[in-house]
Protein backbone atom coordinates (compact mmCIF):
# COMPACT_ATOMS: atom_id res chain seq x y z
CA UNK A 1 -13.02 -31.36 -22.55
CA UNK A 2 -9.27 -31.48 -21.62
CA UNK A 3 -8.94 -29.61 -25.33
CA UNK A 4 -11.02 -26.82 -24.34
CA UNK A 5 -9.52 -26.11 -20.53
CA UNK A 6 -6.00 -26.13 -22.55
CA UNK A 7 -7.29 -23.35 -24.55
CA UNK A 8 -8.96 -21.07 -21.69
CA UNK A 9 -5.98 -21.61 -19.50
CA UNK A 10 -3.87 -20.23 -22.49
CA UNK A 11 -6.31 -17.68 -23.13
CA UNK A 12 -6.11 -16.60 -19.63
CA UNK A 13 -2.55 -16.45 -19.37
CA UNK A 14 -2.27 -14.25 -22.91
CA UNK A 15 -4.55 -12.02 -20.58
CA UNK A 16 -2.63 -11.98 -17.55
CA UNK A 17 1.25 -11.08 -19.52
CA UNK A 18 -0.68 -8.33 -20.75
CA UNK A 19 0.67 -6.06 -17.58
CA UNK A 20 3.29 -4.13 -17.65
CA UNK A 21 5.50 -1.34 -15.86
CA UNK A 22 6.53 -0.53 -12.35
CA UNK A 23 4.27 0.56 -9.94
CA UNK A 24 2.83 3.40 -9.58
CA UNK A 25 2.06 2.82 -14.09
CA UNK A 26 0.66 -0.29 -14.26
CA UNK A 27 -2.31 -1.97 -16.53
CA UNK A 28 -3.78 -5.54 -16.25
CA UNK A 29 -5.98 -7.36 -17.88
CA UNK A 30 -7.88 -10.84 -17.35
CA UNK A 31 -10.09 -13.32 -18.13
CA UNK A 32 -11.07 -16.29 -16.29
CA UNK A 33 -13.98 -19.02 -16.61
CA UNK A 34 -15.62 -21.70 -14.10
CA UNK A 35 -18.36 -23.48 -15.47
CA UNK A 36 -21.18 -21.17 -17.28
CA UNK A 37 -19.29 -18.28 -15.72
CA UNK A 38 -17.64 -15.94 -17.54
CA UNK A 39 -15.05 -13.00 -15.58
CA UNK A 40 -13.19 -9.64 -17.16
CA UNK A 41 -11.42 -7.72 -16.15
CA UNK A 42 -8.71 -5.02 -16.64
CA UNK A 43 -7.19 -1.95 -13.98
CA UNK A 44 -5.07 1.01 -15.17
CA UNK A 45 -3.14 3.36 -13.25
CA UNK A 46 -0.53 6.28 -14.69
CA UNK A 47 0.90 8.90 -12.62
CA UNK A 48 3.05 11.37 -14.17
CA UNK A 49 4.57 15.12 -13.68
CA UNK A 50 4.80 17.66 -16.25
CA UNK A 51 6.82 20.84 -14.09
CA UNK A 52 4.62 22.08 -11.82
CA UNK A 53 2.05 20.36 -13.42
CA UNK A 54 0.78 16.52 -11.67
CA UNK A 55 -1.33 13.87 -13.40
CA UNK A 56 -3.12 10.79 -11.83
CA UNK A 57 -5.71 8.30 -13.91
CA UNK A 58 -7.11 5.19 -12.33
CA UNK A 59 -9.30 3.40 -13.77
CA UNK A 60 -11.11 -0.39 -13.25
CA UNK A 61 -13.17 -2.49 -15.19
CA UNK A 62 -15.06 -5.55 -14.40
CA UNK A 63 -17.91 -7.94 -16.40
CA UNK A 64 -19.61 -11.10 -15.47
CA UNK A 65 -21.34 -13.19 -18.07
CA UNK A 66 -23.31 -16.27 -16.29
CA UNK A 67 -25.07 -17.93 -19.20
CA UNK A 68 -28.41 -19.41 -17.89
CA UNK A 69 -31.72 -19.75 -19.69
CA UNK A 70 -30.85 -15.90 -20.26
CA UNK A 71 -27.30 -14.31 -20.53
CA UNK A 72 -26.96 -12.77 -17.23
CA UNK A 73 -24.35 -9.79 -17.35
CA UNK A 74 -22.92 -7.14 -14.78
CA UNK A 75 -20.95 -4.53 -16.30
CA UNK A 76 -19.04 -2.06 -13.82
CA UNK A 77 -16.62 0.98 -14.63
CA UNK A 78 -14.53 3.19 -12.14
CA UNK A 79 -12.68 6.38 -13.28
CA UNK A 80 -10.86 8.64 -11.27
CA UNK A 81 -9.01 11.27 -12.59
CA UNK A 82 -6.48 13.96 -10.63
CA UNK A 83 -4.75 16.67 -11.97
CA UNK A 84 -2.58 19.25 -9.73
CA UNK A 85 -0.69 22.23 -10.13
CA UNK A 86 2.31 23.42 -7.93
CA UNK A 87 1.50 27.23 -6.55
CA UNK A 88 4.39 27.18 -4.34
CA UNK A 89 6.37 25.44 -1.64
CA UNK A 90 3.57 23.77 0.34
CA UNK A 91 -0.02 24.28 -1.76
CA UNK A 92 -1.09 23.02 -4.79
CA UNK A 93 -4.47 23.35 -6.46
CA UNK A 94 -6.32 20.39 -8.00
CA UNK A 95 -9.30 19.49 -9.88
CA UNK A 96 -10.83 15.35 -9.30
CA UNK A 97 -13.34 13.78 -11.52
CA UNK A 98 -14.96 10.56 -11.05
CA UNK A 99 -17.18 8.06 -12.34
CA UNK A 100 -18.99 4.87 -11.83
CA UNK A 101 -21.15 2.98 -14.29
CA UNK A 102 -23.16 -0.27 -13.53
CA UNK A 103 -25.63 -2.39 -15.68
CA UNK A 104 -26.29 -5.27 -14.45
CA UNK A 105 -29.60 -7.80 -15.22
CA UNK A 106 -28.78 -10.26 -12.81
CA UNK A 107 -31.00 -9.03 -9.91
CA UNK A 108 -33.92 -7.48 -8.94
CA UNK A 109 -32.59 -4.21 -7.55
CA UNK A 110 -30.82 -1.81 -8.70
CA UNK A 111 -29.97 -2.51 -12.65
CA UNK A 112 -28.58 0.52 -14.07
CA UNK A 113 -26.54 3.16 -11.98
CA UNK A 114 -24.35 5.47 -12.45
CA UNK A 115 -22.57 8.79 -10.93
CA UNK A 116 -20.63 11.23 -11.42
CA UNK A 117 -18.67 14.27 -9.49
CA UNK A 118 -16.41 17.06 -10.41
CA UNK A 119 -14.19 18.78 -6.93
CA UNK A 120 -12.12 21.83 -6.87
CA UNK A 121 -9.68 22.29 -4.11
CA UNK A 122 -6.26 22.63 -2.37
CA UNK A 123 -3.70 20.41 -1.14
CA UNK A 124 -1.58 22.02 2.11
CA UNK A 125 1.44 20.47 3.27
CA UNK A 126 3.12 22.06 6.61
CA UNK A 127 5.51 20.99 9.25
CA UNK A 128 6.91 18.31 6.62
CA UNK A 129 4.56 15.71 7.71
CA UNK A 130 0.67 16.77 7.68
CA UNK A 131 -1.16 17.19 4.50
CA UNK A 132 -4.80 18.68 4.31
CA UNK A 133 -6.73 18.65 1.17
CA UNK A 134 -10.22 20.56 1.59
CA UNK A 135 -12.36 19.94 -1.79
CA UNK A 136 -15.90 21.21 -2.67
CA UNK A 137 -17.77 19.89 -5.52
CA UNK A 138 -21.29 18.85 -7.48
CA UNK A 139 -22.64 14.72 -7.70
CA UNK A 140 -24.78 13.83 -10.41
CA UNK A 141 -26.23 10.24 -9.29
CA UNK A 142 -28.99 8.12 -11.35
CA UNK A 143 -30.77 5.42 -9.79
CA UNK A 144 -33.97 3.68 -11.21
CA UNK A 145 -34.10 6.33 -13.32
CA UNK A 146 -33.96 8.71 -10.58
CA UNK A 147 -31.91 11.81 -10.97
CA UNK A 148 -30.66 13.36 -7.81
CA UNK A 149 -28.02 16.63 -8.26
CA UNK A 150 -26.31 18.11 -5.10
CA UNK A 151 -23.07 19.61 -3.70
CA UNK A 152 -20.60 17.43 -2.55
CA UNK A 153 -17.85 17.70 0.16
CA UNK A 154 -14.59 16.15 0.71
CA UNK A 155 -11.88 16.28 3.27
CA UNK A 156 -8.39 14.04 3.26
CA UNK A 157 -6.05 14.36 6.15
CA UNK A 158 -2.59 12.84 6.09
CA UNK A 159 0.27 12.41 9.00
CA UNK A 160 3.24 10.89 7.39
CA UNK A 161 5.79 8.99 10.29
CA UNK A 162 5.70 11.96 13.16
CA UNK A 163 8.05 10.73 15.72
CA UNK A 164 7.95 11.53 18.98
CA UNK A 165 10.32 10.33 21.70
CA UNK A 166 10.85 6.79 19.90
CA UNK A 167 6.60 6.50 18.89
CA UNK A 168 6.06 6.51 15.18
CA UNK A 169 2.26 8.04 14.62
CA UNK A 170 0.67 7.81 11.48
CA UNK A 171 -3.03 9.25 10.66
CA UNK A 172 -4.84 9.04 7.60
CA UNK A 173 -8.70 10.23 7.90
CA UNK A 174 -10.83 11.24 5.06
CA UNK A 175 -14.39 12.44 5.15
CA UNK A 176 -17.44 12.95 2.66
CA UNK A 177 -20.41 13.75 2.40
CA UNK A 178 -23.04 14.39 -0.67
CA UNK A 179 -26.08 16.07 -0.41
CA UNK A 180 -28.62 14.42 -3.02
CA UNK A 181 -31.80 15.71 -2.32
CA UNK A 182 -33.80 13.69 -0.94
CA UNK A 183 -31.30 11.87 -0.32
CA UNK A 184 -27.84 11.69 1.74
CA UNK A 185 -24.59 9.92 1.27
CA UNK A 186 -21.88 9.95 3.80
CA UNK A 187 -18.73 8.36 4.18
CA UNK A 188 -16.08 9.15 7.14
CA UNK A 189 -12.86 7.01 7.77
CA UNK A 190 -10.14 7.66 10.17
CA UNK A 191 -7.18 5.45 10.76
CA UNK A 192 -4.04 5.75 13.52
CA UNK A 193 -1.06 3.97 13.75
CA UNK A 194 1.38 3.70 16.64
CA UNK A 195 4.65 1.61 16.41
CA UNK A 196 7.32 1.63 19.00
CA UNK A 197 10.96 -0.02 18.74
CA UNK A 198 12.84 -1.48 21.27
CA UNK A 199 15.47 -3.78 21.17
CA UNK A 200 16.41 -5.84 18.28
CA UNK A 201 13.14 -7.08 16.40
CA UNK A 202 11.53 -6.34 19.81
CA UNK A 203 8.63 -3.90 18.98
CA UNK A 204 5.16 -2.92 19.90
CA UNK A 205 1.85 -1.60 17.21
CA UNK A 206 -1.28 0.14 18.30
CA UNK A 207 -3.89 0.99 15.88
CA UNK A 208 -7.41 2.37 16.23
CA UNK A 209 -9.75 2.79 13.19
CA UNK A 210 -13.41 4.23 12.77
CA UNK A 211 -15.56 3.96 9.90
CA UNK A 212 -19.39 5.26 9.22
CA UNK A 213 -21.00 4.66 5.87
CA UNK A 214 -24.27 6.15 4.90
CA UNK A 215 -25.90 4.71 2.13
CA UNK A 216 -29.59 5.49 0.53
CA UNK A 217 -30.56 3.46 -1.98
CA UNK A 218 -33.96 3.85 -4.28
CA UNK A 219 -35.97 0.77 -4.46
CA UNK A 220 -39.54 -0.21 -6.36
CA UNK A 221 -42.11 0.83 -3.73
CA UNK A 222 -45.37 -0.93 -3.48
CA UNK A 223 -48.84 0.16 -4.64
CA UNK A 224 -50.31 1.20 -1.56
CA UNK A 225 -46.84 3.63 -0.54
CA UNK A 226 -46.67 4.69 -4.42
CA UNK A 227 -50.98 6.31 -3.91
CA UNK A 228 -50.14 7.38 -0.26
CA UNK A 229 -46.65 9.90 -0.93
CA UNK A 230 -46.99 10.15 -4.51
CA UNK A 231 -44.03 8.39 -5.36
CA UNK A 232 -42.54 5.47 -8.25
CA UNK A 233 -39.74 4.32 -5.15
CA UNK A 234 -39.23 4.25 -1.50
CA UNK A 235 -35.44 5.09 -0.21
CA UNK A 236 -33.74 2.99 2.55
CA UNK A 237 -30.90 3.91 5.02
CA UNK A 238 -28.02 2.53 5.96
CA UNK A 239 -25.73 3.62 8.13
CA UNK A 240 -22.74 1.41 9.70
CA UNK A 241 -20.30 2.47 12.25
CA UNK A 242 -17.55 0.05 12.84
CA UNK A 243 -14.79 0.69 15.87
CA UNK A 244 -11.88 -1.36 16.06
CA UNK A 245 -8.43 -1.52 17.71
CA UNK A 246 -5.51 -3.74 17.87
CA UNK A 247 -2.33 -4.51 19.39
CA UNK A 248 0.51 -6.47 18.35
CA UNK A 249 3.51 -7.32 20.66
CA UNK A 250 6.72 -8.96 18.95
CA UNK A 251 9.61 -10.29 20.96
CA UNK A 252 13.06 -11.52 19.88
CA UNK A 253 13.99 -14.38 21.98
CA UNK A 254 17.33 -14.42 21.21
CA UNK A 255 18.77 -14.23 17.84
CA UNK A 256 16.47 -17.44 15.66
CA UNK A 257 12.88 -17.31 17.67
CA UNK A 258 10.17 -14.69 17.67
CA UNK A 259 7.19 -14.57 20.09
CA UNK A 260 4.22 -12.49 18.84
CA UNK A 261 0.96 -11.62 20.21
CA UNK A 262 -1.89 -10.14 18.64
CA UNK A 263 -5.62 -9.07 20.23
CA UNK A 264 -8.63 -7.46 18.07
CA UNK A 265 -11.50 -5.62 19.43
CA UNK A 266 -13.84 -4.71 16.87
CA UNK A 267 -17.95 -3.28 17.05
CA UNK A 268 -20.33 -2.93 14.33
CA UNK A 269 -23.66 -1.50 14.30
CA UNK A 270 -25.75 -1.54 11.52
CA UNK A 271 -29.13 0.62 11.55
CA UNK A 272 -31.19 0.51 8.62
CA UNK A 273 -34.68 2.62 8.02
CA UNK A 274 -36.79 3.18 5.29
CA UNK A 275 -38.23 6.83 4.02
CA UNK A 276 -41.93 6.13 3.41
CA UNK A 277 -44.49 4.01 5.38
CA UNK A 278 -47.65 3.21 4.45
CA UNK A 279 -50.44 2.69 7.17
CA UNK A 280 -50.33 -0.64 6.82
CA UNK A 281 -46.92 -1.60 5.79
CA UNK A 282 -44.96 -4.16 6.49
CA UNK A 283 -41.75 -2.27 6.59
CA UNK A 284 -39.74 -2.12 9.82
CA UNK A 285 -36.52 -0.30 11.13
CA UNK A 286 -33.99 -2.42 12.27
CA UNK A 287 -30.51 -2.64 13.99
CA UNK A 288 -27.66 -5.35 13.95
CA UNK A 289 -25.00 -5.07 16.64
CA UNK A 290 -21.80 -6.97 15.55
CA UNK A 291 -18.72 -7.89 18.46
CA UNK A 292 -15.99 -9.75 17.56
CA UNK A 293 -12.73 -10.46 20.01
CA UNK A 294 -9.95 -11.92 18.87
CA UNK A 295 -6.43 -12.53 19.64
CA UNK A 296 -3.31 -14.86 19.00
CA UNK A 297 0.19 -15.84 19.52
CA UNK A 298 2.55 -17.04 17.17
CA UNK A 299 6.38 -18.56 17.69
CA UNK A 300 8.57 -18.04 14.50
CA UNK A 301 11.60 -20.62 14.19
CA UNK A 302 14.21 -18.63 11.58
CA UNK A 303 17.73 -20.31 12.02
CA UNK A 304 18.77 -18.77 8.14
CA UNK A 305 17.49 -17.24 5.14
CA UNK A 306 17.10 -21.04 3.28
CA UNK A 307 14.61 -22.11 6.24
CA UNK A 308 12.10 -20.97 8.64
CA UNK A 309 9.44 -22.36 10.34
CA UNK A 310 6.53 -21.06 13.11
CA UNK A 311 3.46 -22.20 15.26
CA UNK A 312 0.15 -20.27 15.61
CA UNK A 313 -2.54 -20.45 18.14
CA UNK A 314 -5.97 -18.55 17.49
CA UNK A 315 -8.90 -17.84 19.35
CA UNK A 316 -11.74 -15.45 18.50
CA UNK A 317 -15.24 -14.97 19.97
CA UNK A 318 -18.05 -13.06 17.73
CA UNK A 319 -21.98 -12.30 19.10
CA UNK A 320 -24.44 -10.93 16.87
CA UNK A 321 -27.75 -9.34 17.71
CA UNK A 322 -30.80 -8.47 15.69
CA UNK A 323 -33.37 -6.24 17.30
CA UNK A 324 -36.18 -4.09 16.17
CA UNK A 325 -36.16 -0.31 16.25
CA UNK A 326 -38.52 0.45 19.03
CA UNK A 327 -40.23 3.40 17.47
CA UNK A 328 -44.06 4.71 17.07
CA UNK A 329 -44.20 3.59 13.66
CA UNK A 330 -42.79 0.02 14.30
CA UNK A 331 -45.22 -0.51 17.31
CA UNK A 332 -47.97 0.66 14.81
CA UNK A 333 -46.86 -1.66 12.20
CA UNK A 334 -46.00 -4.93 15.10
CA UNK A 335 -49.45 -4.24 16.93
């Protein structure tokens, strides 16, 4: 036994000193094993300019083996690839391609995915600090051997350290959406920062984020939806919004302790709905409403670079609710 964990552990290590450049080039690989369960994995990342030419790759790999009465394996595959080309001072033009493969026989669901996307666009840059990058494309998804083709929309939105009057702002939003008929995919972030300096290591952070993902995912219907709409598998929704925003105070106390104080307020709502009923389904739309406070403070002790010490107190609070969508085809289906 002892034998053969000497040999993974130098079998994961070969793996791991397989990295090797400065960020932003950099490629890993790994290997690791617990028990019956097997993990790879590798990432890749080279960014390069050529003129007025720019190049970006990323790419991430990942497999599971858990070896059962069966092999069970998961298999997935990210590739994203950016290329840009300098038309003058502030605008480039760029073409984005991306992938994503899955196999995986370890569940029920979903076993074999994959999807694909091709987006031309432009990347402005004015006033030094805001960059806008408006792309239009087509997704090709497959899912339970269900083909959906659609256009495809995409939005980034940068501010880069705008000072004002001692506040540094910083805003990073993004926004997609994919139009698969029949189904939908949407995905809208947006993220600000506010930092203020005062005296010393005296300073104050603000930030505010807001999220919404919209997922549809195909799933094996049942007999009696499959002879009522005609159809192999039913779609459900998902769509979370999440709201959050924190504050963080730090205060030098003279020149070896630091007070700090941090609060959280963050809500989640989760609504999920499926596409087809049948009369006498069993199916019902439902909604989770996530809250979660919390908040801290923390004294650092740092007399010199050789030592340093500190104290934390936490306290959080989170209440979860589950609830039924009240709706005509949920009091058919509860009645």
């Amino acid at each position: 036994m002892n034998k053969i964990f000497f040999n993974l552990l130098l079998i994961y290590i070969f793996f791991c000193k397989l990295s090797f450049g400065q960020s932003p080039n950099n490629f890993t690989l790994g290997f690791d094993k617990l028990l019956n369960t097997h993990r790879w994995g590798g990432s890749l990342k080279y960014q390069a300019s050529f003129g007025k030419y720019e190049l970006m790759v990323v790419e991430q790999f990942g497999s599971t083996l858990i070896k059962t009465n069966r092999n069970l394996i998961r298999d997935d595959q990210t590739l994203d690839v950016q290329g840009k080309y300098n038309l003058g001072k502030r605008v480039k033009t760029g073409l984005k391609v991306s992938s994503f493969l899955l196999s995986d026989n370890q569940t029920i669901g979903i076993s074999n995915a994959s999807s694909n996307a091709v987006y031309g666009g432009f990347d402005f840059q004015s006033f030094n600090f805001l960059n806008i990058e408006p792309y239009i494309g087509v997704r090709r998804d497959i899912q339970l051997n269900e083909l959906d083709i659609g256009p495809s929309l995409l939005l980034n939105t940068r501010i880069h350290s705008l000072n004002f009057e001692g506040f540094k702002t910083q805003l990073d939003a993004s926004l997609q959406n994919d139009y698969l008929n029949p189904r939908r995919i949407e995905t809208h972030k947006v993220l600000i920062g506010i930092e203020k300096h005062f005296l010393a290591e005296t300073k104050n952070s603000f930030s505010f984020s807001y999220k919404k993902n919209r997922r549809e995912f195909y799933f094996p219907t049942d007999t009696l939806t499959s002879f009522q709409f005609n159809v192999k598998n039913n779609i459900e929704k998902r769509i979370e919004n999440t709201i959050s925003i924190s504050d963080t105070l730090q205060y030098n106390i003279g020149k070896i302790l630091i007070l700090s104080t941090h609060g959280t307020l963050s809500l989640r709502e989760i609504n999920r709905s499926f596409k087809y009923k049948a009369d006498n389904s069993r199916l019902y739309d439902n909604r989770i409403k996530d809250f979660k406070m919390e908040g801290g403070a923390q004294v650092t002790y740092n007399p010199s670079n050789r030592f340093n010490g500190s104290i934390r107190l936490f306290y959080g609070e989170r209440d979860v609710s589950h609830q039924i969508v009240r709706s005509l085809e949920n009091e058919r289906l509860i009645n």
